[in-house]
Protein backbone atom coordinates (compact mmCIF):
# COMPACT_ATOMS: atom_id res chain seq x y z
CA UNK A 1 13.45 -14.73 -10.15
CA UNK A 2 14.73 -11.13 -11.59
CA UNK A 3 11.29 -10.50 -11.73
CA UNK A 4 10.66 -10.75 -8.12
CA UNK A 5 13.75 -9.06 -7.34
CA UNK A 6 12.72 -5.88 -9.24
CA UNK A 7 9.50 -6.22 -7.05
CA UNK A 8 10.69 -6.31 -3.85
CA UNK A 9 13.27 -3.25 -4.97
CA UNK A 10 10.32 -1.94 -6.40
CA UNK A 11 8.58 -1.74 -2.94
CA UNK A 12 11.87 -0.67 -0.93
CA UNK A 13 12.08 2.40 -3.49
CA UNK A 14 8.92 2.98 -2.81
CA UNK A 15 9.19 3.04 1.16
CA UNK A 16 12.52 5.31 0.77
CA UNK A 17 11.08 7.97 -1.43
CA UNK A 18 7.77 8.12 0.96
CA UNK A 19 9.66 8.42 3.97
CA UNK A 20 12.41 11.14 1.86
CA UNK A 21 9.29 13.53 0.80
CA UNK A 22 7.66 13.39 4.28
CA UNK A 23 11.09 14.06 6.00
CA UNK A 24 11.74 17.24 3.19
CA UNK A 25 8.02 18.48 3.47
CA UNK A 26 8.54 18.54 7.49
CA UNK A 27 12.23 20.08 6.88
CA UNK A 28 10.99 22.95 4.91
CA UNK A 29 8.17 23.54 7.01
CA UNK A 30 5.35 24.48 4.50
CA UNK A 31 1.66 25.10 5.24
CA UNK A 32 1.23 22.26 3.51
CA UNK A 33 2.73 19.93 5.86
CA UNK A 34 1.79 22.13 8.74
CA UNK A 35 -2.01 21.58 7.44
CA UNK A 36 -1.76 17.61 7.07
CA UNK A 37 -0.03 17.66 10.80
CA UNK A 38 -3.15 19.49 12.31
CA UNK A 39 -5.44 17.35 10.14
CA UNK A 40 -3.88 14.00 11.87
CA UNK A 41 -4.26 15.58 15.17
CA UNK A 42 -8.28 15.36 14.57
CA UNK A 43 -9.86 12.04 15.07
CA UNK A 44 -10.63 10.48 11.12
CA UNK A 45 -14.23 9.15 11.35
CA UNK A 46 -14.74 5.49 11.53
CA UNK A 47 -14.10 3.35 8.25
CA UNK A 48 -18.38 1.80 7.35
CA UNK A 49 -17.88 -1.47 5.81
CA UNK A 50 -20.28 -1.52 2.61
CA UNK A 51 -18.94 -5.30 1.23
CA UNK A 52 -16.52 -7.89 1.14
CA UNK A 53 -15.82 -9.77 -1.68
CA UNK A 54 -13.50 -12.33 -3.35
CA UNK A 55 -11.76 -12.24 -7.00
CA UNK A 56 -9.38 -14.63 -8.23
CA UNK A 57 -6.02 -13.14 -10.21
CA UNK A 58 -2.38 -12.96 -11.37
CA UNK A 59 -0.22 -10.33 -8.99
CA UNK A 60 1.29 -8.49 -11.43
CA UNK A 61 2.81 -6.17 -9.21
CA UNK A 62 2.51 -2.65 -6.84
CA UNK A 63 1.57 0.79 -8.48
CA UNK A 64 2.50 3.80 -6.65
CA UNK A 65 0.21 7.18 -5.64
CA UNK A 66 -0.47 8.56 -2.66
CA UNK A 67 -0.72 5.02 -1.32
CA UNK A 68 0.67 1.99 -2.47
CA UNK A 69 -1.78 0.24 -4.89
CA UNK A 70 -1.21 -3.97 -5.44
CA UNK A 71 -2.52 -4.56 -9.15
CA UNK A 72 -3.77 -7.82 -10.39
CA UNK A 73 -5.07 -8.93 -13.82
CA UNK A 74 -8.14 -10.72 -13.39
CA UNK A 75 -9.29 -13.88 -15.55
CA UNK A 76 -10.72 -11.50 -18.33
CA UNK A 77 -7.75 -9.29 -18.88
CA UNK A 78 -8.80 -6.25 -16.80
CA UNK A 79 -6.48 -4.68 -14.41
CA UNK A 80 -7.88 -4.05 -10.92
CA UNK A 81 -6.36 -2.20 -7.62
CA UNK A 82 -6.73 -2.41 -4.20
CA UNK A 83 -5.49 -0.27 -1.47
CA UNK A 84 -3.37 -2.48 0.73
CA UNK A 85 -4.97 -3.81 4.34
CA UNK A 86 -2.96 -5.81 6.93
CA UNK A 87 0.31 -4.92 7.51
CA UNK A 88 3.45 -7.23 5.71
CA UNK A 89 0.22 -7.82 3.18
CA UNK A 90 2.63 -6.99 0.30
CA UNK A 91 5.67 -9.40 0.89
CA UNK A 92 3.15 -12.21 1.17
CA UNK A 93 2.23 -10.79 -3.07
CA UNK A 94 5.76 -10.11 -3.82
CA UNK A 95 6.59 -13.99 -2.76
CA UNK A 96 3.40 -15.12 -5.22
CA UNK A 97 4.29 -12.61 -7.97
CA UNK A 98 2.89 -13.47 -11.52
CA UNK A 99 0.67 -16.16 -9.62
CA UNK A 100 -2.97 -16.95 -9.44
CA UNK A 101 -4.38 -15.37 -5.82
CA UNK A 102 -7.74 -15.28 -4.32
CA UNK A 103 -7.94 -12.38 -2.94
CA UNK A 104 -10.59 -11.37 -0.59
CA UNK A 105 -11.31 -7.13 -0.17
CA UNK A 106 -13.64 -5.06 1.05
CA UNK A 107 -15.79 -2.33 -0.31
CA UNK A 108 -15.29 0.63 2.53
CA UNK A 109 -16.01 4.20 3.01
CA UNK A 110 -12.78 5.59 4.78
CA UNK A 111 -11.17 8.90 5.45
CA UNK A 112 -8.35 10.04 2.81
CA UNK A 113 -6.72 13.14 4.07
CA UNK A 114 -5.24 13.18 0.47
CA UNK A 115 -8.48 13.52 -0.83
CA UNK A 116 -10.26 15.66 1.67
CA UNK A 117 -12.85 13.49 2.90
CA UNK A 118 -14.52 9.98 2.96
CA UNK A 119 -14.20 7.85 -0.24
CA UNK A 120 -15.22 4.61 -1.17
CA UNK A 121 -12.30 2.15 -1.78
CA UNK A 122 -11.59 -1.47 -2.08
CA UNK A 123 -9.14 -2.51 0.92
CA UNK A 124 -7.50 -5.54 0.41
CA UNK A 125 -7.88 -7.69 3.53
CA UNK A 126 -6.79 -11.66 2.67
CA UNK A 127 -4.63 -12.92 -0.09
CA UNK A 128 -4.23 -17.01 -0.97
CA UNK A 129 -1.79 -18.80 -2.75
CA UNK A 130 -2.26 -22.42 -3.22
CA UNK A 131 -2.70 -23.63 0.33
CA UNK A 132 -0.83 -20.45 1.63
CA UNK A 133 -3.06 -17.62 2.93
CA UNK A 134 -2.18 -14.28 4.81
CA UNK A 135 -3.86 -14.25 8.62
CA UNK A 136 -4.87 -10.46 9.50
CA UNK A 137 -1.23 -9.57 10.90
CA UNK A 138 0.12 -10.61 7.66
CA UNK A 139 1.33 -13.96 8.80
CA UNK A 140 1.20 -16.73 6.51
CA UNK A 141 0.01 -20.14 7.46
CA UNK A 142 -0.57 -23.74 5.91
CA UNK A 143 -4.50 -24.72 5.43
CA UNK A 144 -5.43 -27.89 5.04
């Protein structure tokens, strides 16, 4: 249980220190944030979907970047990453932490301002827990 407390503070830190360095960037007015404002103004092109695939894992928990990262440690004791897809996505894996998930991602090309350009990532689009899985809006639901 402490465990999953420390996650879900985790993730509120997280949100609060996001939303304090965009608020102090747009306070002090720098290029910088100037530059990232007239970026969003332009129209990002569209995401190309290369693959989607499924891999089966423990949640271990959230790493933070530019973007919030959900880390699990797959069957052979590698760590993997995913950028996170539907939104309320990561309270469904804080509920399941240090469970088994099948998690279903896709491989995409998508604009990253941070980065400048297109990159290819792996978006996470579908977690399941047991007989729990996430629906696009982040619901969860019972299957059968």
């Amino acid at each position: 249980m402490k465990t999953k407390i420390w996650a879900i503070a985790s993730l509120v830190a997280v949100t609060m220190v996001a939303g304090a360095h965009l608020c102090s960037s747009v306070q002090a007015g720098s290029k910088s944030a100037l530059r990232r404002s007239s970026l969003a103004q332009r129209k990002p092109p569209p995401d190309k979907d290369i693959a989607t695939k499924t891999v089966n894992g423990k949640f271990l928990g959230f790493e933070s970047a530019d973007y919030l990262h959900e880390v699990i440690e797959k069957a052979d004791g590698k760590k993997q990453g995913f950028f996170i897809g539907p939104p309320a996505m990561e309270y469904f894996l804080v509920l399941h932490l240090g469970e088994q998930l099948t998690l279903t991602y896709q491989v995409v090309d998508s604009y990253i301002p941070e980065a400048g350009g297109v990159e290819r990532i792996e978006r996470l689009t579908a977690a399941k827990a047991g007989t729990l899985t996430t629906r696009p809006a982040g619901q969860a639901r019972k299957i059968n």
